[in-house]
Protein backbone atom coordinates (compact mmCIF):
# COMPACT_ATOMS: atom_id res chain seq x y z
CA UNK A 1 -202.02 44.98 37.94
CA UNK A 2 -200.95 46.25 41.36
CA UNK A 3 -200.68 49.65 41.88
CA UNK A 4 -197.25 51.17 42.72
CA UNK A 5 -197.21 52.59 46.35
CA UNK A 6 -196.83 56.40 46.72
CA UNK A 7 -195.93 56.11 50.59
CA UNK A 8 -192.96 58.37 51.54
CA UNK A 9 -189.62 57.48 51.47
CA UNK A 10 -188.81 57.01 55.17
CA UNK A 11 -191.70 54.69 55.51
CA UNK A 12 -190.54 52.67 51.93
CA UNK A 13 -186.98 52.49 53.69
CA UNK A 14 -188.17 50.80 57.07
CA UNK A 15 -189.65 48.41 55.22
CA UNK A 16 -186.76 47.89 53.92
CA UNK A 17 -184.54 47.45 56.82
CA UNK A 18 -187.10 44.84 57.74
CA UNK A 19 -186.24 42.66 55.47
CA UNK A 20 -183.62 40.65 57.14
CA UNK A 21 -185.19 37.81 57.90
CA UNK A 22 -184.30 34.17 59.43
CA UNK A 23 -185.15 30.84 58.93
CA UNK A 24 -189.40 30.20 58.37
CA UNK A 25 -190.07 27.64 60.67
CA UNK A 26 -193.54 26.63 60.17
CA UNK A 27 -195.07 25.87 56.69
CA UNK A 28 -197.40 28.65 55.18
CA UNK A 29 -200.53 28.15 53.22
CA UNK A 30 -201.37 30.61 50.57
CA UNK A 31 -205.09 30.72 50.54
CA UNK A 32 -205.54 33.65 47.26
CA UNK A 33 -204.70 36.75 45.40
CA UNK A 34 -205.65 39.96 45.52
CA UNK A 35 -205.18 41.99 42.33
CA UNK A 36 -208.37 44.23 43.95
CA UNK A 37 -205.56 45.55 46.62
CA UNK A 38 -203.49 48.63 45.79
CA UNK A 39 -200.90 48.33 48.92
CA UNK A 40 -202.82 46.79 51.92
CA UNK A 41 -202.20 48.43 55.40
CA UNK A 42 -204.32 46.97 57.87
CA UNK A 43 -205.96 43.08 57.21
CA UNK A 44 -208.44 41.90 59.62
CA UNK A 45 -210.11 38.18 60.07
CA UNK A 46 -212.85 36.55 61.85
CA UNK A 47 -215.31 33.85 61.03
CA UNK A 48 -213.83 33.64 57.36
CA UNK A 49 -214.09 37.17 56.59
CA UNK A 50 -211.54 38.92 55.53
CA UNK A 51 -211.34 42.77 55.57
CA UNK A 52 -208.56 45.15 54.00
CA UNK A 53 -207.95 48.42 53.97
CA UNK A 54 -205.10 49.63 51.23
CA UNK A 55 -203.14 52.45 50.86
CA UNK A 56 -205.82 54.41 48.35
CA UNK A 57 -208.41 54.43 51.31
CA UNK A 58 -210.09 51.11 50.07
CA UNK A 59 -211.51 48.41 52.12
CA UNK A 60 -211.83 45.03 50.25
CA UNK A 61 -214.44 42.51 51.52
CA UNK A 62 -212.73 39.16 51.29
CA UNK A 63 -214.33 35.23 51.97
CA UNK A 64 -212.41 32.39 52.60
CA UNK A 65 -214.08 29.08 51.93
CA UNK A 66 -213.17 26.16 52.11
CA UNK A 67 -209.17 26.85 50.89
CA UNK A 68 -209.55 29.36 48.92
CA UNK A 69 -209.99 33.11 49.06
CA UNK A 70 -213.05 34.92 46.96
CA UNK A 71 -213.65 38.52 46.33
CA UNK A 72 -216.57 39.63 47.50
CA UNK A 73 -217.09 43.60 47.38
CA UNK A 74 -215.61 46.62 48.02
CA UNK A 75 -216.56 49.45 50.74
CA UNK A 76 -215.23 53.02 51.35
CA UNK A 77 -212.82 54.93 49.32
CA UNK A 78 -210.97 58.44 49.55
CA UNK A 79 -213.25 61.02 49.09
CA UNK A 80 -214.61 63.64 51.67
CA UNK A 81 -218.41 62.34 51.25
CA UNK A 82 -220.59 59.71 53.26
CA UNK A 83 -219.20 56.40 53.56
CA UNK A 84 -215.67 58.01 51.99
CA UNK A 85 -212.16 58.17 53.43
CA UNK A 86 -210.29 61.84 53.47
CA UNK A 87 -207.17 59.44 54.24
CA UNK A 88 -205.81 55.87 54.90
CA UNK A 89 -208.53 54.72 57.70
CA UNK A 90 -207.70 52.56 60.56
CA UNK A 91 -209.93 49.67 60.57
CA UNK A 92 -211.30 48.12 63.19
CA UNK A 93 -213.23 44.56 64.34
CA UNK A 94 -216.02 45.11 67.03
CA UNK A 95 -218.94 42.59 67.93
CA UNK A 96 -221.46 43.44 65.47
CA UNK A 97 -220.11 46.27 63.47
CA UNK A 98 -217.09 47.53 61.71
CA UNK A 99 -215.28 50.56 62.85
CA UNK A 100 -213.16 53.17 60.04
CA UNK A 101 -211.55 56.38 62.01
CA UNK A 102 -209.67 58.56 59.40
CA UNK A 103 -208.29 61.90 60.22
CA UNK A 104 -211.49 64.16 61.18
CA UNK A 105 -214.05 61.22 60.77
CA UNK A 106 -215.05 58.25 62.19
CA UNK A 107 -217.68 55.53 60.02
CA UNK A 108 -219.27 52.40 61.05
CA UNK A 109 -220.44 49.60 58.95
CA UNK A 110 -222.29 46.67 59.57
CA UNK A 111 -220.11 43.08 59.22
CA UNK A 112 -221.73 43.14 56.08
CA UNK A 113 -220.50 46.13 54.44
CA UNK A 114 -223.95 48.05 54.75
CA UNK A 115 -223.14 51.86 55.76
CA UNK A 116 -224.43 52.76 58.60
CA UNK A 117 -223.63 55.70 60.13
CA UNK A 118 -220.87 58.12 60.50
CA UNK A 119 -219.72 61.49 62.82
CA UNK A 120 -217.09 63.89 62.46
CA UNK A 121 -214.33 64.64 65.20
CA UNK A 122 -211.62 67.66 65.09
CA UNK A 123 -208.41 66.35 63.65
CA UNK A 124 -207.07 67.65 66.89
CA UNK A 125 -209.21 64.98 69.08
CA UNK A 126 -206.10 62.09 68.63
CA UNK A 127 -204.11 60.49 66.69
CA UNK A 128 -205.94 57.44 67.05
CA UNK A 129 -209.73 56.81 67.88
CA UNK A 130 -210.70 53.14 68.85
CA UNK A 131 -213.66 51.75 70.08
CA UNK A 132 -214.45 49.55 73.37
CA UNK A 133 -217.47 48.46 74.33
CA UNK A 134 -220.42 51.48 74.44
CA UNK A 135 -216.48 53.53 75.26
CA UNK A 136 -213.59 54.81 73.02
CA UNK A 137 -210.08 54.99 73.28
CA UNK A 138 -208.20 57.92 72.32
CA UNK A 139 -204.48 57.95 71.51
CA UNK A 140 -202.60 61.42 71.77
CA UNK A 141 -199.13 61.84 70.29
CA UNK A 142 -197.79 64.91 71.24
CA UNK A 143 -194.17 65.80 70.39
CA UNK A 144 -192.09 67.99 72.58
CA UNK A 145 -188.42 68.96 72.27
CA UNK A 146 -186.64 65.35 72.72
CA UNK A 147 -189.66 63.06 72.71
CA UNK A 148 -193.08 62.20 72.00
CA UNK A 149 -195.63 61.80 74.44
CA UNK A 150 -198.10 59.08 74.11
CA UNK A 151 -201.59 59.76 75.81
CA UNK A 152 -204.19 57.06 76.06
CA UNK A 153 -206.93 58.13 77.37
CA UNK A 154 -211.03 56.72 77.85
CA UNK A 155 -214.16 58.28 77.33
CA UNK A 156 -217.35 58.37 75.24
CA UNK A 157 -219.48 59.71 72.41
CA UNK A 158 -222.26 62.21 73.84
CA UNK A 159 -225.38 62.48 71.88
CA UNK A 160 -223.50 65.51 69.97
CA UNK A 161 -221.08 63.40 68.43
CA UNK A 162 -218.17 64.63 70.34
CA UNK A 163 -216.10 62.76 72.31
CA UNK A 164 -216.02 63.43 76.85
CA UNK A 165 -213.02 62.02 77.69
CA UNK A 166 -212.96 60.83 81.15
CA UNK A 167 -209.32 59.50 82.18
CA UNK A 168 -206.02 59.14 81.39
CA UNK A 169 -205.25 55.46 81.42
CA UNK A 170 -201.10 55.30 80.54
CA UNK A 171 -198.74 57.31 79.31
CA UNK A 172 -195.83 56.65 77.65
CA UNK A 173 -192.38 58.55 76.26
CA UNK A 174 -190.38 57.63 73.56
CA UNK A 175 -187.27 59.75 72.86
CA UNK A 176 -186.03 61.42 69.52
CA UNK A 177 -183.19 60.98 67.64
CA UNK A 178 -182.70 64.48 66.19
CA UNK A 179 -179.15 65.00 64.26
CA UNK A 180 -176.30 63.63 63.61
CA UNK A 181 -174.41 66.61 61.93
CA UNK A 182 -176.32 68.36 59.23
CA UNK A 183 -178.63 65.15 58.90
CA UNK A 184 -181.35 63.34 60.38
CA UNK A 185 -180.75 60.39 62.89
CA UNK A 186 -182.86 57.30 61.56
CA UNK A 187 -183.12 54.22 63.71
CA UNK A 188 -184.35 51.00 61.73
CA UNK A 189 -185.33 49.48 64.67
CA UNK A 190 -187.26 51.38 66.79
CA UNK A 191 -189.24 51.23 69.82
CA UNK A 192 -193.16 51.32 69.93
CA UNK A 193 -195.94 52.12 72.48
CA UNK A 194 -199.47 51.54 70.82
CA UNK A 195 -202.57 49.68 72.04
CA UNK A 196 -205.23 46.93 70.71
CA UNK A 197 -208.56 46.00 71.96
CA UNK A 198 -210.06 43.00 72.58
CA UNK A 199 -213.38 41.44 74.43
CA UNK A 200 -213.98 45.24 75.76
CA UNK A 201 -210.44 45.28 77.22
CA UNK A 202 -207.58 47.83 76.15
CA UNK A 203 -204.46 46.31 75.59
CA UNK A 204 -201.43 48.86 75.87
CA UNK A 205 -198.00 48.23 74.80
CA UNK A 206 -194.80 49.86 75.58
CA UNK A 207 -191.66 47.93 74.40
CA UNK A 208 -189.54 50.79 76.17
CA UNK A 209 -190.03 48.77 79.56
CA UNK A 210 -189.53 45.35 77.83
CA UNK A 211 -192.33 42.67 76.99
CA UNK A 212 -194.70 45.35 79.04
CA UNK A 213 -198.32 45.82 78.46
CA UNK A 214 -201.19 46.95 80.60
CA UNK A 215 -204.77 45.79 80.61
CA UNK A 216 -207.90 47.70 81.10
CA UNK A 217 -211.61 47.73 81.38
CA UNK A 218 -214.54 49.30 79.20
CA UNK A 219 -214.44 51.92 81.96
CA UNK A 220 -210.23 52.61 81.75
CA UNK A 221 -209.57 50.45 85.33
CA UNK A 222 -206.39 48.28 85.24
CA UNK A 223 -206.68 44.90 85.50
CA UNK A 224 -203.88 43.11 85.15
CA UNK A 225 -199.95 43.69 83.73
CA UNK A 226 -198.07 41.61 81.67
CA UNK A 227 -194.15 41.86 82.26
CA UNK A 228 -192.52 38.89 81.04
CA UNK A 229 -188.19 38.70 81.51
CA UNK A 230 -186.46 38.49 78.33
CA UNK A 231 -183.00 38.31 77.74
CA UNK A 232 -181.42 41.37 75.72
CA UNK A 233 -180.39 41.22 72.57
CA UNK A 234 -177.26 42.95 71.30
CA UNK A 235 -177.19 44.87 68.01
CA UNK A 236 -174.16 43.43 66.53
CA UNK A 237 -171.48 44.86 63.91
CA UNK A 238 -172.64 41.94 61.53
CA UNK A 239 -176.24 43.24 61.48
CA UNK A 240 -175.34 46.74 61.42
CA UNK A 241 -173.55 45.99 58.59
CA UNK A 242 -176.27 43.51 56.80
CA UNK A 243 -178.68 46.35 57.26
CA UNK A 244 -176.30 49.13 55.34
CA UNK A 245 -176.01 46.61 52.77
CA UNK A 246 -179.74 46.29 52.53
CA UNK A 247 -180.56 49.58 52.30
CA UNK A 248 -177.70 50.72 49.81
CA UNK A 249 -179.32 47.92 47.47
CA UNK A 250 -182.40 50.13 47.25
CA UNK A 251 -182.69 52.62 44.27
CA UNK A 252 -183.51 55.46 46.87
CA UNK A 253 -180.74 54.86 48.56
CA UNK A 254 -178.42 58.21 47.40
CA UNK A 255 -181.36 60.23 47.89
CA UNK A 256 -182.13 58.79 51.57
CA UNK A 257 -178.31 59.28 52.35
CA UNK A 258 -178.03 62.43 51.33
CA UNK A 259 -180.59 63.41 54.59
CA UNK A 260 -180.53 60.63 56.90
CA UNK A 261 -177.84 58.90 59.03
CA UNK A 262 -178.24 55.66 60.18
CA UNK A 263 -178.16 55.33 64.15
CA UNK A 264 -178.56 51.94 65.41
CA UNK A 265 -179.70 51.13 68.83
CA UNK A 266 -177.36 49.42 71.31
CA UNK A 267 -179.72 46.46 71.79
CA UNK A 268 -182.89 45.38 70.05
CA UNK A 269 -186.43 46.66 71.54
CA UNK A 270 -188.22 43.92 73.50
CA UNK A 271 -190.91 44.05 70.67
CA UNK A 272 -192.19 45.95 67.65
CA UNK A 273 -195.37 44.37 67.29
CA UNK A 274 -198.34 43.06 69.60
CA UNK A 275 -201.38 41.31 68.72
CA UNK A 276 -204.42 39.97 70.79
CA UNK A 277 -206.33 37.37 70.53
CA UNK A 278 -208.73 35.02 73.06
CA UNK A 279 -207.06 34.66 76.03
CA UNK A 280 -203.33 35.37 74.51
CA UNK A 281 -200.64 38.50 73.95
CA UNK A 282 -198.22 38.18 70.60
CA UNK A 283 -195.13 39.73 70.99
CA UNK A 284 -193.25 39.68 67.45
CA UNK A 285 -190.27 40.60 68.51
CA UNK A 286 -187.02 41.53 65.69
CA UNK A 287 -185.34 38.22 66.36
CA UNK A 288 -184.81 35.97 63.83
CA UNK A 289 -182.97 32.57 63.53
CA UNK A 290 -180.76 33.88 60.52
CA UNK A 291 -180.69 37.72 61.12
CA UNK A 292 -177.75 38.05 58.40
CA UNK A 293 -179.86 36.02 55.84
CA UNK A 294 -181.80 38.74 53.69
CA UNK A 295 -183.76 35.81 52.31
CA UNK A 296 -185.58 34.54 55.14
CA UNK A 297 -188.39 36.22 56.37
CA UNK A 298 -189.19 34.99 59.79
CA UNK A 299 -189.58 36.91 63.05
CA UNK A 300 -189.89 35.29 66.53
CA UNK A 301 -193.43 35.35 68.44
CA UNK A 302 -193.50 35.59 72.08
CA UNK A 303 -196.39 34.02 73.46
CA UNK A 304 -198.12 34.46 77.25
CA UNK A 305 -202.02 34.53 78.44
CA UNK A 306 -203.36 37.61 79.52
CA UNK A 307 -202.43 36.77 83.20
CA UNK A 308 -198.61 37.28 82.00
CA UNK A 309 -197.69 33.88 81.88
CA UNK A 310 -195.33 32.94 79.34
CA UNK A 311 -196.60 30.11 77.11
CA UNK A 312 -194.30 29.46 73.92
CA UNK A 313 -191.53 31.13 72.04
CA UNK A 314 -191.50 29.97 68.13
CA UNK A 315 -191.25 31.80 64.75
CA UNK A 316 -193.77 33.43 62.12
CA UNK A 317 -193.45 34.27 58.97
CA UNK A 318 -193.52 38.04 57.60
CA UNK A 319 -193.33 39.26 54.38
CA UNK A 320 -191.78 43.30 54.97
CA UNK A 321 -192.38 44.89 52.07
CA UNK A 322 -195.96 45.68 52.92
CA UNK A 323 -196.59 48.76 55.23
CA UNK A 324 -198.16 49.37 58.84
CA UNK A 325 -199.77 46.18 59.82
CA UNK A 326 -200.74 43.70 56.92
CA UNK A 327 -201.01 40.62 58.94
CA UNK A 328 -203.51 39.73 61.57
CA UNK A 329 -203.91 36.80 64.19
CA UNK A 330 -207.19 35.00 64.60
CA UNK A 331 -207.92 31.92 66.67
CA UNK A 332 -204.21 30.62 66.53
CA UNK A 333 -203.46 31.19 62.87
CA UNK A 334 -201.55 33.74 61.78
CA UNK A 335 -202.71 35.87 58.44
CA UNK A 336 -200.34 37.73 56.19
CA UNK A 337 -199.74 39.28 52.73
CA UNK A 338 -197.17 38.79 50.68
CA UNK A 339 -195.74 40.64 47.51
CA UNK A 340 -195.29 38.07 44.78
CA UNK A 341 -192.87 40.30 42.36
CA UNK A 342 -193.41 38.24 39.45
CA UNK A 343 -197.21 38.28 38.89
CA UNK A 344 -197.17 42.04 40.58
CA UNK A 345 -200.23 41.10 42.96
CA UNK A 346 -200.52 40.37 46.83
CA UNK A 347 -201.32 37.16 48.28
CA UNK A 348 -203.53 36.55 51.58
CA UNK A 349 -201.25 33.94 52.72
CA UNK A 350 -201.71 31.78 56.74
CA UNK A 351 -200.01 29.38 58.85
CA UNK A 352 -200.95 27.99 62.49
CA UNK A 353 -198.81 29.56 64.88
CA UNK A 354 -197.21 26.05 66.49
């Protein structure tokens, strides 16, 4: 049986407000279960491997063949020793290995599972650590009296096993909310600036400046920017309200109210998600066909090459009630999990994105 998340109530609550979806518009496939997965975080795919890492520090080895999904092992796990997880790691795809970076560690596996190595970092180094090429990537968040400041800077790993950071590449500023009264602001749908990396290129985000994202070499040079026009979309009274509803129908709801006041932007953020793939930028964006339908799940994809040309606009389908990023695109099909209440288990479930 699946294990009962312990995640915090703000993060159980966006999840939540997610779940007002619209119409799917492509047919899914479900290709398994996954009774070995507690609450899966981050899923990643290539060459019919599947790799999950849940919300106990666990990273499932999954095989897809033929239709079907088989278990195949499982690697890392919380614990402070080798090849174990303090916290929830951040997984990562390179060309011939596996990356894990948890707070004050970072472990590398081969495709295979086989441990190979790890190194420790201060907790203080970033908030996120990501490989490129023989280079990382470092992500600062720093907060300051109305905002946080995101730092991404480049660098690499000396023969010490610290990291020489080199440049910054971008920096980005998201505001705070602080109080409304005697309680906390809470916007359900907020803005994002976060990076991927692909084919030894950095990929950063930052939906504050619309469908925005910069592109950079191993080394940190810019290469391109992708800025693609997008009409605005209004946060209407109807989906203010449809949202309330949604999260009133939650059993934390009195004890969320009793801190937190709702604050709703004027207009939807250009995106809350971006994925990478050969050639290609996602933007998920929070559109959806039937945005006062809390039964349909679907969220519009914005698709344009990595030269910023838009290519397609059409919809995917996500099931919200997992947490961080438990879907993953891979040579135009789109992976995701979803909750089946009834048997209590996750299912690995994919559709082409048409």
């Amino acid at each position: 049986m699946r294990k009962i998340s312990n995640k915090c109530l703000f993060a159980l609550l966006i999840t939540i407000a997610l779940s007002i979806g619209s119409a799917i518009q492509v047919y899914a496939k479900k290709l398994g279960n996954m009774p070995e997965v507690s609450v899966p975080i981050h899923i990643r795919v290539d060459n019919n491997q599947v790799y999950i890492a849940d919300n106990q520090a666990n990273v499932h080895f999954y095989s897809i063949k033929g239709q079907n999904l088989t278990y195949q092992k499982q690697i890392a796990h919380r614990g402070s020793g080798p090849a174990e997880s303090p916290l929830i790691p951040s997984l990562f795809l390179c060309k011939s290995y596996l990356f894990l970076h948890s707070i004050g560690k970072c472990m590398f596996f081969s495709r295979n599972g086989d441990y190979i190595k790890e190194f420790r970092v201060s907790p203080g180094i970033g908030s996120l650590i990501t490989p490129v090429g023989g280079n990382i990537v470092v992500c600062k968040k720093t907060p300051s009296k109305k905002s946080y400041i995101f730092d991404f800077s480049i660098g690499e790993c000396s023969t010490k096993k610290t990291f020489e950071l080199r440049k910054t590449i971008y920096v980005g500023v998201l505001n705070k909310l602080g109080q409304t009264g005697n309680k906390i602001s809470y916007n359900p749908f907020p803005s994002f600036i976060f990076h991927n990396v692909f084919d030894n290129k950095v990929f950063v985000g930052d939906s504050t400046r619309g469908l925005y994202v910069e592109i950079f070499d191993v080394n940190g040079k810019k290469i391109n920017q992708v800025n693609l026009e997008v009409e605005r979309i209004k946060v209407s009274d109807e989906i203010k309200s449809a949202t309330e509803d949604e999260f009133k129908k939650s059993q934390y709801w009195g004890q969320f109210n009793s801190i937190n006041q709702i604050v709703f932007p004027d207009y939807f953020p250009a995106f809350c998600r971006f994925a990478v793939d050969d050639g290609k930028i996602y933007f998920i964006t929070y559109n959806r066909k039937n945005p006062l339908d809390p039964k349909d799940k679907s969220r519009e994809i914005i698709i344009a090459n990595w030269k910023g040309k838009l290519l397609k606009q059409t919809f995917i389908t996500i099931d919200p009630r997992g947490e961080y990023d438990p879907f993953y695109i891979n040579k135009g099909k789109f992976y995701y999990v979803v909750d089946n209440v009834e048997t209590e288990e996750w299912e690995l479930h994919v559709e082409d994105i048409k």
